[in-house]
Protein backbone atom coordinates (compact mmCIF):
# COMPACT_ATOMS: atom_id res chain seq x y z
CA UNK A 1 -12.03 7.16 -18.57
CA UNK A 2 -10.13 3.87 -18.74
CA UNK A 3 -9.71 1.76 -21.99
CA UNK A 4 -8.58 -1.74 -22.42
CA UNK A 5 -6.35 -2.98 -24.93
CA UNK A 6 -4.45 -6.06 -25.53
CA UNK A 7 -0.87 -6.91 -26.95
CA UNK A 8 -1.04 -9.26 -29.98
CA UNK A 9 -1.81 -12.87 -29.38
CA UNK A 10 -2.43 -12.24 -25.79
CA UNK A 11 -5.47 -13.98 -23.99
CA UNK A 12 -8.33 -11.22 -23.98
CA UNK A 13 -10.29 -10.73 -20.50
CA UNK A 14 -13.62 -12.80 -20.05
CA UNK A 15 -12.54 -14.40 -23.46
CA UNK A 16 -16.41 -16.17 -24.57
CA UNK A 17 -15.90 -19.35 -25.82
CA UNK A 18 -18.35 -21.37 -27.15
CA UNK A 19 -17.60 -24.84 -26.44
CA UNK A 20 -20.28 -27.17 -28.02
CA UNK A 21 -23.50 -26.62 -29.91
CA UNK A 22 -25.10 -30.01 -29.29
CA UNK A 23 -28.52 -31.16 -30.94
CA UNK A 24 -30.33 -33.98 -29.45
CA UNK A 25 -31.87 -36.52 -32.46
CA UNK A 26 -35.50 -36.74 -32.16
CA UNK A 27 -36.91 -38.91 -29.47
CA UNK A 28 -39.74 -41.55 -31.19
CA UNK A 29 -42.05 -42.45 -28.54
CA UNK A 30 -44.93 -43.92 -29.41
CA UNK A 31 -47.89 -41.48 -29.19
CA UNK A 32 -50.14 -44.12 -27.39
CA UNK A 33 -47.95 -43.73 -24.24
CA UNK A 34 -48.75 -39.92 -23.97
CA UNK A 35 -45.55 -38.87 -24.91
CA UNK A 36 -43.90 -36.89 -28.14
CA UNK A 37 -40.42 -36.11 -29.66
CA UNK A 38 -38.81 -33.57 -30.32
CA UNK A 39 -35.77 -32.04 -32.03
CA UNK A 40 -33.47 -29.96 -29.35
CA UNK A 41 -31.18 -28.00 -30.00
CA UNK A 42 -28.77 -26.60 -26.95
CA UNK A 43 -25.85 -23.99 -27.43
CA UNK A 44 -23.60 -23.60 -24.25
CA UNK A 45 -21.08 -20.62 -24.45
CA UNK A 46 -18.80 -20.57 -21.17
CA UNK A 47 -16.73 -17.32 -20.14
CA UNK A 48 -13.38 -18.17 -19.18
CA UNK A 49 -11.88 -15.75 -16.46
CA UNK A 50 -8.60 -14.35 -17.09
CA UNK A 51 -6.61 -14.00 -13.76
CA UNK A 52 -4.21 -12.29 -15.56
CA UNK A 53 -5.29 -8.69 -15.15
CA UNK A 54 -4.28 -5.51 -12.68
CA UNK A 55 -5.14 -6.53 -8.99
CA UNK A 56 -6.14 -3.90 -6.61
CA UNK A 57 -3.82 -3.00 -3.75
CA UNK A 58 -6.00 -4.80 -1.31
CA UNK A 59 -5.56 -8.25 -3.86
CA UNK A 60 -1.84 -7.63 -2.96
CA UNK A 61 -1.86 -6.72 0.67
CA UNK A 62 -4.12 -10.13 0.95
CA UNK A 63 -1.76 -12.49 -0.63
CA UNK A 64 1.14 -10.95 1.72
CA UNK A 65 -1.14 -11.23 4.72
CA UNK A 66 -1.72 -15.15 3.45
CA UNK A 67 1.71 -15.95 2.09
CA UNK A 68 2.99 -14.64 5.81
CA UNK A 69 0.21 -16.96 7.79
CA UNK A 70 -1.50 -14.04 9.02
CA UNK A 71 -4.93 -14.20 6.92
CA UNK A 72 -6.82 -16.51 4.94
CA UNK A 73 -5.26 -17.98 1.36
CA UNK A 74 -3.56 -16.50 -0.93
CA UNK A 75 -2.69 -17.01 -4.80
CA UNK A 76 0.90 -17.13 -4.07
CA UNK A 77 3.90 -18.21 -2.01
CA UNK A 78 6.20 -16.72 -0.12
CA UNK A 79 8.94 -17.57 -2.46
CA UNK A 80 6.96 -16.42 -5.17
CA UNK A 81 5.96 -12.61 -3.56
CA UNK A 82 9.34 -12.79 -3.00
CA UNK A 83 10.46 -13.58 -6.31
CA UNK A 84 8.76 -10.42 -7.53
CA UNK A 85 10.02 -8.33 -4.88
CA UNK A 86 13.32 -9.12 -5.65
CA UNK A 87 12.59 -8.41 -9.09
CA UNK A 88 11.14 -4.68 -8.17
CA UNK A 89 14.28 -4.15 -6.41
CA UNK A 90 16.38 -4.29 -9.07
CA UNK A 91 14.24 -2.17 -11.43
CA UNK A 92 12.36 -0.04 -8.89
CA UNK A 93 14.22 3.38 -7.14
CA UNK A 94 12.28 3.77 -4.92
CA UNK A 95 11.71 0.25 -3.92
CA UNK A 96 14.83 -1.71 -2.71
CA UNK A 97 13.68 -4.80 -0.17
CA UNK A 98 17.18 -5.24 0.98
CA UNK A 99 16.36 -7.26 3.94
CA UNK A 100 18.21 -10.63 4.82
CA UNK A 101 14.97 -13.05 4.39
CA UNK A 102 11.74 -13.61 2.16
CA UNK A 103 9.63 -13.19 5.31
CA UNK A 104 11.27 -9.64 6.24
CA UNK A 105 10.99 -8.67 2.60
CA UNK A 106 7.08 -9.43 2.40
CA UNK A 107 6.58 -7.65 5.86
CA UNK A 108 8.21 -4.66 4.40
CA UNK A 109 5.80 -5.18 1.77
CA UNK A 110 2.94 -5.38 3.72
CA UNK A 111 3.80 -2.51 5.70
CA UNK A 112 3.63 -0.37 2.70
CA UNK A 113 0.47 -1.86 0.87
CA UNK A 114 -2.03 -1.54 4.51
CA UNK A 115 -3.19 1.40 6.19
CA UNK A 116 -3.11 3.58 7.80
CA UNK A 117 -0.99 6.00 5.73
CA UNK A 118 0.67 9.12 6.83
CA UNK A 119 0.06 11.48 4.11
CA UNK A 120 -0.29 11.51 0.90
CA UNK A 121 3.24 10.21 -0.31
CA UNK A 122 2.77 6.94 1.23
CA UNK A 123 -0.71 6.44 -0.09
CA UNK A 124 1.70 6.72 -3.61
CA UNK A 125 3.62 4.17 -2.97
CA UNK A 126 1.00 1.64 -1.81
CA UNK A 127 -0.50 2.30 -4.87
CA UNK A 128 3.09 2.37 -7.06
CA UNK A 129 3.91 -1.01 -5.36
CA UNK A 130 0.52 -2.84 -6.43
CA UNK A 131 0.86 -1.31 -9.89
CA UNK A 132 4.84 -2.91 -9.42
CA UNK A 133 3.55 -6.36 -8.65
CA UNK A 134 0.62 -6.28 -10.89
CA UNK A 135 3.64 -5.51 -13.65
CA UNK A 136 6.38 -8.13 -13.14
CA UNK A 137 3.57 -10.48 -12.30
CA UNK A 138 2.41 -10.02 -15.58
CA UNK A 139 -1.14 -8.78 -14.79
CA UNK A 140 -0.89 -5.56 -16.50
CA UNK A 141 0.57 -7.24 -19.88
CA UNK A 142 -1.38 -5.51 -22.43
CA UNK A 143 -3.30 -3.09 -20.33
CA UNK A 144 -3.72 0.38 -20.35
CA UNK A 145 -5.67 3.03 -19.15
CA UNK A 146 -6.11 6.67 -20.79
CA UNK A 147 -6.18 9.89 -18.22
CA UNK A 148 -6.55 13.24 -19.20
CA UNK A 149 -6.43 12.49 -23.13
CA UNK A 150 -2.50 10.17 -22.18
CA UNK A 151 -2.67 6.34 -22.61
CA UNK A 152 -0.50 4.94 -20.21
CA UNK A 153 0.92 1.37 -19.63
CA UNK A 154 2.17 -0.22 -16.24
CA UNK A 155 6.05 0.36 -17.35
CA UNK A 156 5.34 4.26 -18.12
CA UNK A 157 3.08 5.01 -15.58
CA UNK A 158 5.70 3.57 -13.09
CA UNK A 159 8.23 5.32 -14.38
CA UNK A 160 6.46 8.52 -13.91
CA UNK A 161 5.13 8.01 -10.76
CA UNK A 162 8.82 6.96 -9.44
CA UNK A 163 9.74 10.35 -11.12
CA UNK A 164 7.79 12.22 -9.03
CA UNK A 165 8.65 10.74 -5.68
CA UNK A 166 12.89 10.86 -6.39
CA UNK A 167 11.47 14.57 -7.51
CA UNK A 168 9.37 14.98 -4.77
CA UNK A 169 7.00 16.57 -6.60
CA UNK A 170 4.37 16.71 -3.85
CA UNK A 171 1.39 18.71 -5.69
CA UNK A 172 1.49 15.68 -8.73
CA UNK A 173 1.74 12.90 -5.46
CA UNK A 174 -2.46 12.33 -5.62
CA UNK A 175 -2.68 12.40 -9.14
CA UNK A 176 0.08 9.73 -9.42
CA UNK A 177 -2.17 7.79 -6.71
CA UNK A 178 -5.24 8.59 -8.50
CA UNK A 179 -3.61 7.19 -11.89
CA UNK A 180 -1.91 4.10 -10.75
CA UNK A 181 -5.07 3.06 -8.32
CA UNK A 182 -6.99 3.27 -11.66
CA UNK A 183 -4.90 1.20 -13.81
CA UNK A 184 -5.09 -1.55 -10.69
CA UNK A 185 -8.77 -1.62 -10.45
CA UNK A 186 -10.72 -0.54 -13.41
CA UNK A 187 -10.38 -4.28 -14.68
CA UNK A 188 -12.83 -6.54 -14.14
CA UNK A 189 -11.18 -9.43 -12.88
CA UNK A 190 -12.39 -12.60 -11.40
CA UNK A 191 -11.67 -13.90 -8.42
């Protein structure tokens, strides 16, 4: 079971706004012509979408594959997957892109958001990464998701999925998966 909440005075998801109640005056048209008037009333509510919540893994791995020219568009640059990599690297340990260029760092990344996976660990930290960009990104501001009667947030379920990994911890590996692929894709986010 997931549950959303939001941090105060943060934009909610889907936030309905309604923008402008208009009402038309009434029309006189002279009833000889065949014609009448009316008084009408329109309401138009519009839902704005909030791009600002958890991405799946395979958002991520497509705005690599795009910021790197290999597939369609993407949200982001280069320098800005890059910024955030950077940024997981000195937070993360188990992340550390320590390569000399933006375009070796966001292969790296790549490599460890697409299949195919060896086991079970790696599926972890395709998962751990997504839930890493979704975080310093600022996607999962405000989220959380509840499993097994614990709320967790993006900063404490990172922290105990990178526990278990420097642990390794192999029997809690899937449910770490399990947890941090829910937290990046029970949102309904637009596009």
């Amino acid at each position: 079971m997931t549950t959303k909440t939001k941090a105060p005075g943060f934009l909610g998801v889907a936030v309905a706004l309604t923008l402008v109640s208009l009402v038309a005056a009434a029309v006189s048209i002279p009833p000889t012509l065949g014609l009448w008037s009316e008084d009408l009333e329109i309401s138009v509510e519009v839902k704005v979408a909030d791009y600002t919540c958890p991405r799946s893994k395979g958002f991520w791995q497509h705005q690599f594959s795009a910021a790197l020219g290999l597939q369609g568009n993407g949200f982001f640059t280069l320098q800005e997957l890059d910024d955030m990599l950077l940024e997981i690297s000195g937070s993360s340990s188990v992340f550390k892109f320590n390569q000399s260029s933006p375009r070796d760092r966001a292969e790296e990344a790549l490599d460890i958001l697409k299949p195919p996976y060896d086991g079970m660990r790696d599926k972890l930290e395709a998962q751990l990464l997504a839930l890493w960009l979704n975080h310093v990104s600022g996607y999962a501001e405000g989220y959380t998701i509840t499993l097994d009667g614990t709320e967790y947030d993006a900063p404490t379920l990172i922290e105990e999925a990178e526990d278990a990994l420097e642990n390794g911890e192999q029997d809690s590996y899937e449910y770490w998966k399990d947890a941090a692929e829910t937290f990046n894709t029970s949102f309904d986010c637009d596009p």
